[in-house]
N, C-alpha and C. Protein backbone atom coordinates (compact mmCIF):
# COMPACT_ATOMS: atom_id res chain seq x y z
N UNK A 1 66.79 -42.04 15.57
CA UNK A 1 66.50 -41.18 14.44
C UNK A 1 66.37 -42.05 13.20
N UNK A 2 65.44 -41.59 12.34
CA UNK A 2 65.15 -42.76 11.17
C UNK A 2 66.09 -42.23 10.22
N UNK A 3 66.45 -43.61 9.70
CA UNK A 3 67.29 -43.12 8.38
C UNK A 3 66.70 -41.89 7.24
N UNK A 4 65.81 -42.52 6.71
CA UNK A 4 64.85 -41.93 5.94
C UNK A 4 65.51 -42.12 4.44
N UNK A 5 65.24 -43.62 4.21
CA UNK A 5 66.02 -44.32 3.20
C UNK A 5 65.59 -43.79 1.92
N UNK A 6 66.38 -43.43 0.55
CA UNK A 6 65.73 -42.77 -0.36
C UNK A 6 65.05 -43.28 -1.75
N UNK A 7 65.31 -44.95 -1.37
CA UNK A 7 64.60 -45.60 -2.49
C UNK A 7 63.38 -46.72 -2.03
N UNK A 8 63.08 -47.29 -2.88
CA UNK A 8 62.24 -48.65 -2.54
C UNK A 8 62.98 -49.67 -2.54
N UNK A 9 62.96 -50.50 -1.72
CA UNK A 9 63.89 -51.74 -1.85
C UNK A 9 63.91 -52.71 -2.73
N UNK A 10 62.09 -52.43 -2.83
CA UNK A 10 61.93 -53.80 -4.18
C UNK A 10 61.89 -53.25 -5.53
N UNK A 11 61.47 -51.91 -5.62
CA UNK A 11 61.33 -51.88 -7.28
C UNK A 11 62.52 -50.44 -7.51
N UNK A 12 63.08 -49.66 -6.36
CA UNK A 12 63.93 -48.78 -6.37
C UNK A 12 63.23 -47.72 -6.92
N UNK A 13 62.21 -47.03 -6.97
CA UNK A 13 62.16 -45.94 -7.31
C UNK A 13 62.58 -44.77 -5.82
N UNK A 14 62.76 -43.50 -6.55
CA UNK A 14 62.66 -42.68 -5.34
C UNK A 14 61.68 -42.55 -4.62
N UNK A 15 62.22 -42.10 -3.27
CA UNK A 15 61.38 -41.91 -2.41
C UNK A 15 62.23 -40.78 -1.07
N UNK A 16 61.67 -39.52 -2.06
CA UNK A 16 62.69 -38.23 -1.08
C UNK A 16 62.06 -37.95 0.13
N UNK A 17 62.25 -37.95 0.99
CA UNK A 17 62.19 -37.65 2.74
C UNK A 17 60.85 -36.81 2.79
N UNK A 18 60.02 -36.22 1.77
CA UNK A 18 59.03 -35.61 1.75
C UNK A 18 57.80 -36.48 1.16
N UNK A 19 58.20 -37.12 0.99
CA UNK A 19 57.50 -38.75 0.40
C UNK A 19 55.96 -39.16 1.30
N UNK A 20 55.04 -39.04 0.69
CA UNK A 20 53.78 -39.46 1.54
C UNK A 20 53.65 -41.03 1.24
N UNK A 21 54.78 -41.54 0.39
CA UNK A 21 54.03 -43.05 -0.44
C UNK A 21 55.51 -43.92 0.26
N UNK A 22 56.19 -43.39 1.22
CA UNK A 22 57.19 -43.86 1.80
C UNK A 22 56.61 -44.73 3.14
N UNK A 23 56.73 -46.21 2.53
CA UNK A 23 57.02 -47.09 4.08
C UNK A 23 57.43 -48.26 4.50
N UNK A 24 57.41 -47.92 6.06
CA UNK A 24 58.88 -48.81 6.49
C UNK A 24 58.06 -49.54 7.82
N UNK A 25 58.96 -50.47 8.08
CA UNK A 25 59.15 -52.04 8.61
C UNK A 25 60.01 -51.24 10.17
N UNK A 26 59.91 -51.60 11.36
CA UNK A 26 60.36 -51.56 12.36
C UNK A 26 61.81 -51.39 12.59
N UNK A 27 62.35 -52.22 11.48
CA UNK A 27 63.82 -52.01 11.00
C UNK A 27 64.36 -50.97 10.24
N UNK A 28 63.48 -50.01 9.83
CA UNK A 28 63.27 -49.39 8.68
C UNK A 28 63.57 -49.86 7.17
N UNK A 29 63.46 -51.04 7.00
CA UNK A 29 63.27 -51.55 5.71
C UNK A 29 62.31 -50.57 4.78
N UNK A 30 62.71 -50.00 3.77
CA UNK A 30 61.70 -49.00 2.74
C UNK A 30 61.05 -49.37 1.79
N UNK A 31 60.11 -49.33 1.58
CA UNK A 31 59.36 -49.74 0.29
C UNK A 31 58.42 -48.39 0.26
N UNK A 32 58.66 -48.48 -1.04
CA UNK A 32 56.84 -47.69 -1.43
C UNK A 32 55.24 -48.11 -1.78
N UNK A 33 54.57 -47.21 -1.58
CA UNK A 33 53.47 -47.59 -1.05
C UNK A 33 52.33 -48.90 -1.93
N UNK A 34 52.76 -48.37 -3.27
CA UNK A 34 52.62 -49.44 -4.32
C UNK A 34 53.16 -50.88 -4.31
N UNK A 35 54.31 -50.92 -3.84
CA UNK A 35 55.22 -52.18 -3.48
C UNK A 35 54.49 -52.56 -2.22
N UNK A 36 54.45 -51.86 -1.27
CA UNK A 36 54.38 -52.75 0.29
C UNK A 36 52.64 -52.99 -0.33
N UNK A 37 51.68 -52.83 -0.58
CA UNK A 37 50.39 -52.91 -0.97
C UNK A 37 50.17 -54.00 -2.04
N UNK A 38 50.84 -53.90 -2.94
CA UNK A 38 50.59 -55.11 -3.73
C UNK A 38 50.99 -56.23 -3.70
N UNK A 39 52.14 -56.04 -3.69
CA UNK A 39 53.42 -57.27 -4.57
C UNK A 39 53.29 -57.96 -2.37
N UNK A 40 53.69 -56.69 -1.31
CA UNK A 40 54.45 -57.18 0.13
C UNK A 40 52.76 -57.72 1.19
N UNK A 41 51.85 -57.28 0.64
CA UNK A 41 50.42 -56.97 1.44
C UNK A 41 50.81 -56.26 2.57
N UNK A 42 51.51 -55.51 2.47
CA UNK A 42 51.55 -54.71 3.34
C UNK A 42 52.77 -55.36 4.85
N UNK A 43 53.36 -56.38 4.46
CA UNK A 43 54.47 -57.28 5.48
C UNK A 43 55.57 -56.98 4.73
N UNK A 44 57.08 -56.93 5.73
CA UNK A 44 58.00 -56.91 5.21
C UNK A 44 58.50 -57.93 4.81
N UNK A 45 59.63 -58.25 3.54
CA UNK A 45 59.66 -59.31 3.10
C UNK A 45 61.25 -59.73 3.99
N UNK A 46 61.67 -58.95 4.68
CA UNK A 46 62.68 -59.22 5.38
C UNK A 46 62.23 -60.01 6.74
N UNK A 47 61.77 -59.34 7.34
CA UNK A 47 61.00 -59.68 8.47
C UNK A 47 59.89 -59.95 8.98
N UNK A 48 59.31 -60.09 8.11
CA UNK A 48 57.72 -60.12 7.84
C UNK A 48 56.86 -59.35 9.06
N UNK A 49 57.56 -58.27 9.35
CA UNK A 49 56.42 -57.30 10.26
C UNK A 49 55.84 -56.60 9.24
N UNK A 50 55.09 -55.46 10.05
CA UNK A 50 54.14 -54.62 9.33
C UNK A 50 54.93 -53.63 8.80
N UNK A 51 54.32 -53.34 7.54
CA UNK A 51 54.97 -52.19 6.98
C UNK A 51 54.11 -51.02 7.23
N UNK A 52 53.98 -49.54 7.87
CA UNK A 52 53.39 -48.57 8.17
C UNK A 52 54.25 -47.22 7.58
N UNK A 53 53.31 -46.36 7.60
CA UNK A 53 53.41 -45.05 6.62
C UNK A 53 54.82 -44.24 7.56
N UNK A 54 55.95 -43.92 6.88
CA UNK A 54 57.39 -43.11 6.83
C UNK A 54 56.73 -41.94 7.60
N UNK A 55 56.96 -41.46 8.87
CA UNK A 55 56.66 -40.68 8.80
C UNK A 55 57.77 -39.04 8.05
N UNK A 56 57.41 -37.86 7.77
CA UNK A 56 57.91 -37.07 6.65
C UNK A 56 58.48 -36.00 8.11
N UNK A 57 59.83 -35.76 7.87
CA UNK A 57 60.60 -34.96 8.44
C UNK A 57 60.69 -33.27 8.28
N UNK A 58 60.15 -32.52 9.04
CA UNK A 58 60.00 -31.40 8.79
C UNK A 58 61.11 -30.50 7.85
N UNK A 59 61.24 -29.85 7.11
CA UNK A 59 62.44 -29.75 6.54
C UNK A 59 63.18 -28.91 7.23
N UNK A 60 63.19 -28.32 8.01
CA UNK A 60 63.87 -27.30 8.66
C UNK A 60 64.90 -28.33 9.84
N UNK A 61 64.41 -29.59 9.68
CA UNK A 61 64.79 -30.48 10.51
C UNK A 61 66.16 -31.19 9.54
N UNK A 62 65.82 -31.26 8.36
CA UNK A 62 66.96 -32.05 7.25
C UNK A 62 67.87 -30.84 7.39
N UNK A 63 68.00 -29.99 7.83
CA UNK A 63 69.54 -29.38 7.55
C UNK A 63 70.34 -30.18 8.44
N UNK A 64 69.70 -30.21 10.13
CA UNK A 64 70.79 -30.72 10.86
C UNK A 64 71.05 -32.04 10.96
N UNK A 65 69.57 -32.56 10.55
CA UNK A 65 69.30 -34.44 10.31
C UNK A 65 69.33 -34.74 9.26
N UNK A 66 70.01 -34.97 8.27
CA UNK A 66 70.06 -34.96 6.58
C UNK A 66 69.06 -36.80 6.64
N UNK A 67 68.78 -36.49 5.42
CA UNK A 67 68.04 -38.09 4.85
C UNK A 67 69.03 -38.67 4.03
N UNK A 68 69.65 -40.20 4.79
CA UNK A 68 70.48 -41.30 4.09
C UNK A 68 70.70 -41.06 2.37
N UNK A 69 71.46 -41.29 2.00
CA UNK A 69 71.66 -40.72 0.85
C UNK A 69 72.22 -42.89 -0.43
N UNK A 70 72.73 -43.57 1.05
CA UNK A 70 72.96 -45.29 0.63
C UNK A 70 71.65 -45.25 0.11
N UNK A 71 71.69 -46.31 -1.52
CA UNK A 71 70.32 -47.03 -1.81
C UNK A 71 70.49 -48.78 -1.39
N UNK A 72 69.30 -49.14 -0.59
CA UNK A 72 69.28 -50.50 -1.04
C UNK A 72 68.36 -50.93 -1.76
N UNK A 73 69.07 -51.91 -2.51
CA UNK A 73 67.74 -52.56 -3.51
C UNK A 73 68.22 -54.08 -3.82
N UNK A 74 66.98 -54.78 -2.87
CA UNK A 74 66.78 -56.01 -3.42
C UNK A 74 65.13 -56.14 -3.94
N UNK A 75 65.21 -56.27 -5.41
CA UNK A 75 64.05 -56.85 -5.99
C UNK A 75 63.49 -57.97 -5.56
N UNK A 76 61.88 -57.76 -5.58
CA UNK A 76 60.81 -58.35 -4.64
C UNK A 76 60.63 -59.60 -5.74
């Protein structure tokens, strides 16, 4: 089950579980879509895999699967 982490790692803005600009790294490392595109080209800077689009959790699904509420943030 994905975390469904609620910030960007590199620049920390939000990014709520309904997020189309939410994405993540195999590890689920989070960035947003602006971050992994510009600054990451689209690689994680942890692991340097691919970063691909979060997929968005139905909400009827977050009652029983809540979205991570921990932020991490290390600036890129």
């Amino acid at each position: 089950m994905l975390e469904l982490r609620p910030n960007c790692e590199c620049c920390d803005c939000d990014l709520p579980p309904e997020s189309p600009l939410a994405m993540i790294c195999s590890f689920e490392c989070t960035f947003c879509y602006s971050c992994a595109s510009t600054r990451l080209q689209n690689h994680c800077p942890n692991c340097a895999g691919e970063l691909v689009r979060r997929p968005v959790r139905p909400l009827n699904k977050l009652i029983s699967y809540p979205a991570a509420t921990r932020r991490v943030f290390s600036p890129c």
